[in-house]
ModelCIF file with pLDDT and N, C-alpha, C, O atoms, coordinates in Angstrom:
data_MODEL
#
_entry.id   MODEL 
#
_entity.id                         1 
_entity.type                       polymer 
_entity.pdbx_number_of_molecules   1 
#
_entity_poly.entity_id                      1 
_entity_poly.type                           'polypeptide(L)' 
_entity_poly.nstd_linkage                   no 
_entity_poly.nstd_monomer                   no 
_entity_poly.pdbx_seq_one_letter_code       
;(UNK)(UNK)(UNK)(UNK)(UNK)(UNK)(UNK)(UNK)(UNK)(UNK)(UNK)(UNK)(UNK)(UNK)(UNK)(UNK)
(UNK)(UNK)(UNK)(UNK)(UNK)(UNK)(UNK)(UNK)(UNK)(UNK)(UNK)(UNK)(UNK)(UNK)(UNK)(UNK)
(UNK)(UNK)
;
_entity_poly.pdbx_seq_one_letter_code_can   XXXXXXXXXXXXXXXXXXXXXXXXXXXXXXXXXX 
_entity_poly.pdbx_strand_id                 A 
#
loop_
_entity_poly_seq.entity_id 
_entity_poly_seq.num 
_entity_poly_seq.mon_id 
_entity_poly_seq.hetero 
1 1  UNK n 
1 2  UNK n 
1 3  UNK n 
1 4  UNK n 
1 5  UNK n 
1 6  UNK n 
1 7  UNK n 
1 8  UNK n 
1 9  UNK n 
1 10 UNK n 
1 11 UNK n 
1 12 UNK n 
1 13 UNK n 
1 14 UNK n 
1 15 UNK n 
1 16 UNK n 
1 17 UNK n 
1 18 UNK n 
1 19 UNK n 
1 20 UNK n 
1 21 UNK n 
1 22 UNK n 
1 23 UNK n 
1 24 UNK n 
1 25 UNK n 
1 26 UNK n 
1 27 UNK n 
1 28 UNK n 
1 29 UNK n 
1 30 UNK n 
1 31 UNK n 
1 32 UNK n 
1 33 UNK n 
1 34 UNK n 
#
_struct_asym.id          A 
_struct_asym.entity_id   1 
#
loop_
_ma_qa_metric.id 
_ma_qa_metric.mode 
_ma_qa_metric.name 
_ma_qa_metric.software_group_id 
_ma_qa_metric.type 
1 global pLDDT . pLDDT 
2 local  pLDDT . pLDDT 
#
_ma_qa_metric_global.metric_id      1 
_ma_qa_metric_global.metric_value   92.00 
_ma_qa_metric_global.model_id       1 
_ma_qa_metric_global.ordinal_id     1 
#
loop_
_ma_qa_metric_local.label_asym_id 
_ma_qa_metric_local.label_comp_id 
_ma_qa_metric_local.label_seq_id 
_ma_qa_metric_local.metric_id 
_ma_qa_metric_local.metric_value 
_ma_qa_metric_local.model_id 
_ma_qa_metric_local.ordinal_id 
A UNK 1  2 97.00 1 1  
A UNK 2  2 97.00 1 2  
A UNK 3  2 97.00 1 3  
A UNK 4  2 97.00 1 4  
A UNK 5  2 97.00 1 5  
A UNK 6  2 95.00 1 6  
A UNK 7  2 93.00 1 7  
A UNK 8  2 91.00 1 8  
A UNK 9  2 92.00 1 9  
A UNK 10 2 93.00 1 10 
A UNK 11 2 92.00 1 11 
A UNK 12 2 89.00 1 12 
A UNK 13 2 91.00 1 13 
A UNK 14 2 92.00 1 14 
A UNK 15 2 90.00 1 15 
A UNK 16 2 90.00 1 16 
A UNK 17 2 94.00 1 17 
A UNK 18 2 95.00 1 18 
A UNK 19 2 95.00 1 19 
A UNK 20 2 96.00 1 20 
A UNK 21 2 97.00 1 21 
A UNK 22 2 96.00 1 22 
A UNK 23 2 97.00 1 23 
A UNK 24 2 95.00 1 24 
A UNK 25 2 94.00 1 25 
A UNK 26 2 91.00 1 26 
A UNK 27 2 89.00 1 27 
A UNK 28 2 85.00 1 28 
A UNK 29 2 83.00 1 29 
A UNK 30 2 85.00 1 30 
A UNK 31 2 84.00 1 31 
A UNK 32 2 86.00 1 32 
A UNK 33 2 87.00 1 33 
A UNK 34 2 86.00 1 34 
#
loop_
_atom_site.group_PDB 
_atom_site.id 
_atom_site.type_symbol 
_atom_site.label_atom_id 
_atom_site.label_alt_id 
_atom_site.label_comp_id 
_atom_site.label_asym_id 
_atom_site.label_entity_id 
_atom_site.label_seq_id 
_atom_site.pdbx_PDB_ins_code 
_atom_site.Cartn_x 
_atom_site.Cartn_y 
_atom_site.Cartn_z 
_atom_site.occupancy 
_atom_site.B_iso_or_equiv 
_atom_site.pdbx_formal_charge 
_atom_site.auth_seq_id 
_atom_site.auth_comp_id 
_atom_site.auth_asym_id 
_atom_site.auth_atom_id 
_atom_site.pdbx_PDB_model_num 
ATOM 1   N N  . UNK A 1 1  ? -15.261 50.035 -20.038 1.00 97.00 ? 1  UNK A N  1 
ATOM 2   C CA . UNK A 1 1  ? -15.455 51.449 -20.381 1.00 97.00 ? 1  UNK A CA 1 
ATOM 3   C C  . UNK A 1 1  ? -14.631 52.358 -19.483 1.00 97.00 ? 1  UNK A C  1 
ATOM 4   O O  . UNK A 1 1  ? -14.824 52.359 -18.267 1.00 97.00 ? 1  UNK A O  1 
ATOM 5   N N  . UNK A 1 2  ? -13.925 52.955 -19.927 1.00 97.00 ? 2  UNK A N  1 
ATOM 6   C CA . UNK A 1 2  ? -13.439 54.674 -19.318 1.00 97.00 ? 2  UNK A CA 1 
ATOM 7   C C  . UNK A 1 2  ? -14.523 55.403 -19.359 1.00 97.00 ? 2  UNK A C  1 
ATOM 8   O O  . UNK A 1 2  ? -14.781 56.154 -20.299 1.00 97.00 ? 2  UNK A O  1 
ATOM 9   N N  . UNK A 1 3  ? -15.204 55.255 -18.411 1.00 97.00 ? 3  UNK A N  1 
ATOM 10  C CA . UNK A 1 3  ? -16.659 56.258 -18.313 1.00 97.00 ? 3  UNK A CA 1 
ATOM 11  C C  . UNK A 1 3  ? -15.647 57.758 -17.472 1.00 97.00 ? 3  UNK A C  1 
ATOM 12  O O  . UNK A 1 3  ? -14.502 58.022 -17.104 1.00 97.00 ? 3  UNK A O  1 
ATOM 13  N N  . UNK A 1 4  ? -16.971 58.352 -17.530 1.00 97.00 ? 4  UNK A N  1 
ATOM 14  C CA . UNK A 1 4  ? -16.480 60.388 -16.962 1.00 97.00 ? 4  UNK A CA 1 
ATOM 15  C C  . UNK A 1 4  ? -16.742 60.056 -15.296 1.00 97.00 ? 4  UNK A C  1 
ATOM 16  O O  . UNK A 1 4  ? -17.925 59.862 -15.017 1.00 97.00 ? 4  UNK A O  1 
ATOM 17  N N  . UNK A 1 5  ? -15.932 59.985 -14.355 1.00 97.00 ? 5  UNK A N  1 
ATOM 18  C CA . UNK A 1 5  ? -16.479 60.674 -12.932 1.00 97.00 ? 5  UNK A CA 1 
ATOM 19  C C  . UNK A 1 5  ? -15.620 61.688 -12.301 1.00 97.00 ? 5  UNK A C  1 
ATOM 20  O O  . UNK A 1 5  ? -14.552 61.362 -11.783 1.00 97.00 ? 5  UNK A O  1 
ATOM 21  N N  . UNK A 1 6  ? -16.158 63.254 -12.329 1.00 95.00 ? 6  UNK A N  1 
ATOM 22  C CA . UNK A 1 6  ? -15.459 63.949 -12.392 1.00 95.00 ? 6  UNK A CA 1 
ATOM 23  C C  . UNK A 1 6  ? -15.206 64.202 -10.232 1.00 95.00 ? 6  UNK A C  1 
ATOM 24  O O  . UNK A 1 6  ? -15.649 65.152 -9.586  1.00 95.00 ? 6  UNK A O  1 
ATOM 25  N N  . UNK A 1 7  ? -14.413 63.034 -9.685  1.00 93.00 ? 7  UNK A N  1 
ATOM 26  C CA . UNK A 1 7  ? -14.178 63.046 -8.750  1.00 93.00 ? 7  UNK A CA 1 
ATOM 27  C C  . UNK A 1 7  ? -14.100 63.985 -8.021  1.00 93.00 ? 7  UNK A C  1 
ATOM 28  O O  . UNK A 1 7  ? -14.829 64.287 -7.076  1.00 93.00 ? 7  UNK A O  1 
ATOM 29  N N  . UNK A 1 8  ? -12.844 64.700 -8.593  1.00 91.00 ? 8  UNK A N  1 
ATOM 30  C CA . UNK A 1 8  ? -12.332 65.834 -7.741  1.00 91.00 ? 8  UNK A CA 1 
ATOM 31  C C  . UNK A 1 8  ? -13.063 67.024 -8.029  1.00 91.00 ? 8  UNK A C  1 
ATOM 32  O O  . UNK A 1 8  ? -12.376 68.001 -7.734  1.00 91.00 ? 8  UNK A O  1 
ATOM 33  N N  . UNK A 1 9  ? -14.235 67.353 -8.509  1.00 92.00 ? 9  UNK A N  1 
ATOM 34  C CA . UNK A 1 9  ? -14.997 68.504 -8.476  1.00 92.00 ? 9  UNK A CA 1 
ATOM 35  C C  . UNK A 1 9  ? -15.637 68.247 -7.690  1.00 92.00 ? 9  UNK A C  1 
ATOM 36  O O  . UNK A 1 9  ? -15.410 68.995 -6.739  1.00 92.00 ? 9  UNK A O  1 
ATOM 37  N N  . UNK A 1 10 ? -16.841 67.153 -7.363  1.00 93.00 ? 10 UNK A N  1 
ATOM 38  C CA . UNK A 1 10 ? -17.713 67.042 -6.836  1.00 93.00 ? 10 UNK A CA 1 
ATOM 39  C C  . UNK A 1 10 ? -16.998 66.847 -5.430  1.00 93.00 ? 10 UNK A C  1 
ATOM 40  O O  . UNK A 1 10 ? -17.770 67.197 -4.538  1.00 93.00 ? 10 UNK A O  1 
ATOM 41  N N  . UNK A 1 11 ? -16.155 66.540 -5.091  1.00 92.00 ? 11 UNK A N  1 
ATOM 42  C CA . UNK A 1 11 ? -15.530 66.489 -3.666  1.00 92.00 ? 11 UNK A CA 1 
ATOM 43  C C  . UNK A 1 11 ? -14.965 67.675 -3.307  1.00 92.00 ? 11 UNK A C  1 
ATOM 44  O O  . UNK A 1 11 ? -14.948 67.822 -2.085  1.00 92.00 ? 11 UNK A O  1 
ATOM 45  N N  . UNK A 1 12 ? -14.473 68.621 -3.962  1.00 89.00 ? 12 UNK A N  1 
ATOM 46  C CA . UNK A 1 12 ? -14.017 69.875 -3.704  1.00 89.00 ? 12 UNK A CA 1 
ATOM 47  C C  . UNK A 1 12 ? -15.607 70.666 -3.728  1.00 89.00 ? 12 UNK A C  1 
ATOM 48  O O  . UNK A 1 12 ? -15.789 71.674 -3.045  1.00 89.00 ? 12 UNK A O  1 
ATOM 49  N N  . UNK A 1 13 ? -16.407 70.239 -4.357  1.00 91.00 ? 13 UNK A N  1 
ATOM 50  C CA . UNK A 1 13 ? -17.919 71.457 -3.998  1.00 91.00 ? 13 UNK A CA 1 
ATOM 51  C C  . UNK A 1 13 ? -18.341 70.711 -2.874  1.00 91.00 ? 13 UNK A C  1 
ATOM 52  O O  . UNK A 1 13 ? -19.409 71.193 -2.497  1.00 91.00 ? 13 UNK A O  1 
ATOM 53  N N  . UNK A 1 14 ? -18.055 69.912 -2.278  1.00 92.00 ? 14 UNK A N  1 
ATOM 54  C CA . UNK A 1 14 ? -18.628 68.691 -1.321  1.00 92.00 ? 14 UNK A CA 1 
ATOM 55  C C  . UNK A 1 14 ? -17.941 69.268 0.030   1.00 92.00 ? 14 UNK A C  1 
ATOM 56  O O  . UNK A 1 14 ? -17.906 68.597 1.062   1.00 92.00 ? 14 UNK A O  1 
ATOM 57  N N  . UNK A 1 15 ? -17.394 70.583 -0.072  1.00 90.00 ? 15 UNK A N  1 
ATOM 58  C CA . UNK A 1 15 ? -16.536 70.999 1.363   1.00 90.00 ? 15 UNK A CA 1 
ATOM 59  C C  . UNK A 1 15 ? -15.300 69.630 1.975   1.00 90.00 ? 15 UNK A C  1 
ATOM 60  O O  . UNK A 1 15 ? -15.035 69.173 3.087   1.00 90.00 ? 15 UNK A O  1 
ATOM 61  N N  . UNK A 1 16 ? -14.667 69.279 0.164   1.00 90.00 ? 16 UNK A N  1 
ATOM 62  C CA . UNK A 1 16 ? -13.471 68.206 0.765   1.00 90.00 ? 16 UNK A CA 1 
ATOM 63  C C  . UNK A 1 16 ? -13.854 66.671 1.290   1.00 90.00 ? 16 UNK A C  1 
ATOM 64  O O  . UNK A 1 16 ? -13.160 65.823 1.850   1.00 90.00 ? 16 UNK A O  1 
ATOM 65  N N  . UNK A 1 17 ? -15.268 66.671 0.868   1.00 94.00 ? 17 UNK A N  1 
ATOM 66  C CA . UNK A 1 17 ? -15.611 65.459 1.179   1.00 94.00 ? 17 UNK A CA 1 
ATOM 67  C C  . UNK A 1 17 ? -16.280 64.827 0.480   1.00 94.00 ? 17 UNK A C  1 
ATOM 68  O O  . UNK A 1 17 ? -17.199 65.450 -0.052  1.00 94.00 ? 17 UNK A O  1 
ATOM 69  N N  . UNK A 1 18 ? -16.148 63.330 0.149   1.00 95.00 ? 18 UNK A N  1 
ATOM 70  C CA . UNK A 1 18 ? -16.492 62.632 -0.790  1.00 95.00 ? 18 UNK A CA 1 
ATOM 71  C C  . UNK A 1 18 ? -17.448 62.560 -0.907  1.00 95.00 ? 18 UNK A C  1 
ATOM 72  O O  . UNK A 1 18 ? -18.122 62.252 0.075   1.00 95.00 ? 18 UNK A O  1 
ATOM 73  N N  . UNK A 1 19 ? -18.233 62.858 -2.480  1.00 95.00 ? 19 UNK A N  1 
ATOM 74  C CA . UNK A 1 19 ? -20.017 62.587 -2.493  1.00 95.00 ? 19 UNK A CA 1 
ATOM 75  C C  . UNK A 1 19 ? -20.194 61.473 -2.514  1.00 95.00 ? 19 UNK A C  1 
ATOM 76  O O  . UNK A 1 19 ? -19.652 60.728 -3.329  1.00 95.00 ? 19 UNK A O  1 
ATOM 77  N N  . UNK A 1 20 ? -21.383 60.919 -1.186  1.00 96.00 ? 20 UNK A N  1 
ATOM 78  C CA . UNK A 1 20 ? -22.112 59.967 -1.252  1.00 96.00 ? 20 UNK A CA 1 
ATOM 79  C C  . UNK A 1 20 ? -23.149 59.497 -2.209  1.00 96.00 ? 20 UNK A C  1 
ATOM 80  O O  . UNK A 1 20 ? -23.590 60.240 -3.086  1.00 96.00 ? 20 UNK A O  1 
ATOM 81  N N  . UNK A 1 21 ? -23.483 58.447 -2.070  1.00 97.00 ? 21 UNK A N  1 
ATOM 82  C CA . UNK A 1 21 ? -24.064 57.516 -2.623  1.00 97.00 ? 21 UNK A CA 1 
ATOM 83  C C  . UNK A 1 21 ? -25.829 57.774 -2.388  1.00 97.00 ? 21 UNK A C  1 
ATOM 84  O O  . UNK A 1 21 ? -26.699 57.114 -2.956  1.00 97.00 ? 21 UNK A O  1 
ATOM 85  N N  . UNK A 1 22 ? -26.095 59.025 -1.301  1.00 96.00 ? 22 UNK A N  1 
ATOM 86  C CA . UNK A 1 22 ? -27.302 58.923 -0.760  1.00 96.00 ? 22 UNK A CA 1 
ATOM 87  C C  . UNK A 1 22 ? -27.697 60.933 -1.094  1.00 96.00 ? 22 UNK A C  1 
ATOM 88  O O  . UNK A 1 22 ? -27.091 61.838 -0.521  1.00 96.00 ? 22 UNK A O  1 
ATOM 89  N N  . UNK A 1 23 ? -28.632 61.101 -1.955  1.00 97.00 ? 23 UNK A N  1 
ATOM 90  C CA . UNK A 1 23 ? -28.708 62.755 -1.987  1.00 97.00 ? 23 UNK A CA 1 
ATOM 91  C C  . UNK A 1 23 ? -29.556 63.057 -1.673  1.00 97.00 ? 23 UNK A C  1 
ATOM 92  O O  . UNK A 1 23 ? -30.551 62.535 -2.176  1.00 97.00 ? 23 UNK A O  1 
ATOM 93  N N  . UNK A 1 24 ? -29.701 63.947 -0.783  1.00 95.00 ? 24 UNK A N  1 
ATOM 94  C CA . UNK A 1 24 ? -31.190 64.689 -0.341  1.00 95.00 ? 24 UNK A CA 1 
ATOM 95  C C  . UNK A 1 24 ? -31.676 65.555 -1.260  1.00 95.00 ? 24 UNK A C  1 
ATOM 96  O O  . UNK A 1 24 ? -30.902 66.511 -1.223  1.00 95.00 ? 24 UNK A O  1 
ATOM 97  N N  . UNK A 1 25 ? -32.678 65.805 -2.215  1.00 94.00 ? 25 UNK A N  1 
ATOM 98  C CA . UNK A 1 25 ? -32.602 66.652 -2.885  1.00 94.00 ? 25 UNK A CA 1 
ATOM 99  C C  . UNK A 1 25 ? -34.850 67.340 -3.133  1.00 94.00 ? 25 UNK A C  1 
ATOM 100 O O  . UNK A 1 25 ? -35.551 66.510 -3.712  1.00 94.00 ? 25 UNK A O  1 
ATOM 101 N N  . UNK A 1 26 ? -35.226 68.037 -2.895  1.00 91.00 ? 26 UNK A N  1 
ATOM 102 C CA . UNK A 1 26 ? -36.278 68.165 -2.864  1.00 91.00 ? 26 UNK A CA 1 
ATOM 103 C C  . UNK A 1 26 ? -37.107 67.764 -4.086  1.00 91.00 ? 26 UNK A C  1 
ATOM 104 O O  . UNK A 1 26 ? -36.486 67.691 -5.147  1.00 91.00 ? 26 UNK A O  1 
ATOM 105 N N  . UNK A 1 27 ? -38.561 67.462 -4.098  1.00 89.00 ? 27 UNK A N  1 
ATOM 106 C CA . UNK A 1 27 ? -39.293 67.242 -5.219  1.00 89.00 ? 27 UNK A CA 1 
ATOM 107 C C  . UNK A 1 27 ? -39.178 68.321 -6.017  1.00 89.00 ? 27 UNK A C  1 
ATOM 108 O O  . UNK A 1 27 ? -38.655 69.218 -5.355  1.00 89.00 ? 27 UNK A O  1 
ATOM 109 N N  . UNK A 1 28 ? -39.529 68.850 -7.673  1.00 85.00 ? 28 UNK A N  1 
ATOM 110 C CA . UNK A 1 28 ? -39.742 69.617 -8.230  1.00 85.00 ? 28 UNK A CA 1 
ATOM 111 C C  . UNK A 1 28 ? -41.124 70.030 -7.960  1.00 85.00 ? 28 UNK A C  1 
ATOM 112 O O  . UNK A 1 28 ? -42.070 69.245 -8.009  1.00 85.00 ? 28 UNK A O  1 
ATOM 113 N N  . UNK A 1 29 ? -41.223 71.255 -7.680  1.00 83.00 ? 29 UNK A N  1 
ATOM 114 C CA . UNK A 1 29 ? -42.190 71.920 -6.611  1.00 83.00 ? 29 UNK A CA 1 
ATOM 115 C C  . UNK A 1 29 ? -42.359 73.825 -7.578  1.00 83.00 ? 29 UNK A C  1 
ATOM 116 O O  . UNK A 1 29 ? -41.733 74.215 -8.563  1.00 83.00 ? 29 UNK A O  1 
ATOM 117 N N  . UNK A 1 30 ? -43.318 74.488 -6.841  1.00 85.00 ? 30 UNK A N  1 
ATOM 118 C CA . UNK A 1 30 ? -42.951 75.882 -7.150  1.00 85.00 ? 30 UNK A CA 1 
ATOM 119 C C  . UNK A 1 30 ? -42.919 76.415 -8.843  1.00 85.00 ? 30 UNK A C  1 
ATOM 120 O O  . UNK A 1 30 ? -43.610 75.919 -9.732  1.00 85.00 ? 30 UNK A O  1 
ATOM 121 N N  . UNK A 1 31 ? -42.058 77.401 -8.991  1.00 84.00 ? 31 UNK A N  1 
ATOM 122 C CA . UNK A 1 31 ? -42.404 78.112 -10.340 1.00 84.00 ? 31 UNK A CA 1 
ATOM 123 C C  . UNK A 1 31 ? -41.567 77.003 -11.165 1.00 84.00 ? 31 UNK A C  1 
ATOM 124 O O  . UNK A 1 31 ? -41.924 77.122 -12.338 1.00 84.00 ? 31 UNK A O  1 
ATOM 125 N N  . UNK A 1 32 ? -40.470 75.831 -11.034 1.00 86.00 ? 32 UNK A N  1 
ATOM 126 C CA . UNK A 1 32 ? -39.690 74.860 -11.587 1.00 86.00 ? 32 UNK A CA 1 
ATOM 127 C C  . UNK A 1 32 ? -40.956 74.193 -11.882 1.00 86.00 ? 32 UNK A C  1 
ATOM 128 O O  . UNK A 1 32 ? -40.896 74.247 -13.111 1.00 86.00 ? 32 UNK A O  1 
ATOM 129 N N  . UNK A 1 33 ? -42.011 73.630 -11.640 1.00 87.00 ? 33 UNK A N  1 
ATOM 130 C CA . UNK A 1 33 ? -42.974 72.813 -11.703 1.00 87.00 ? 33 UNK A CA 1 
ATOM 131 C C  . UNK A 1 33 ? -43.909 73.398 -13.248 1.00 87.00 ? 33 UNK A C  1 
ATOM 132 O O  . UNK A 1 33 ? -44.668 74.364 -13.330 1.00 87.00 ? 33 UNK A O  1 
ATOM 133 N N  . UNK A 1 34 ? -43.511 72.424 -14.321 1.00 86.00 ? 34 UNK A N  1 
ATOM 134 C CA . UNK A 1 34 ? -44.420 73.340 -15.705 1.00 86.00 ? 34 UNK A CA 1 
ATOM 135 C C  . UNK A 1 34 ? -46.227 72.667 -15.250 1.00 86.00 ? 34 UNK A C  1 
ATOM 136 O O  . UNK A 1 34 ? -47.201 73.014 -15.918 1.00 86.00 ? 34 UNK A O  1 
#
């Protein structure tokens, strides 16, 4: 497969550095929470 990885965005929003493999990202919490 030619799958999509849109490399060079996510490394240019990444402050030039390659996104890892590991994301910190918080639970869905707050007014996001239905």
């Amino acid at each position: 497969s030619r799958y999509t990885f849109n490399y060079e965005a996510l490394k240019a929003g990444n402050e030039d550095v390659q996104m890892r493999s590991d994301w910190t990202i918080p639970l869905c919490t707050g007014e996001e929470r239905l």
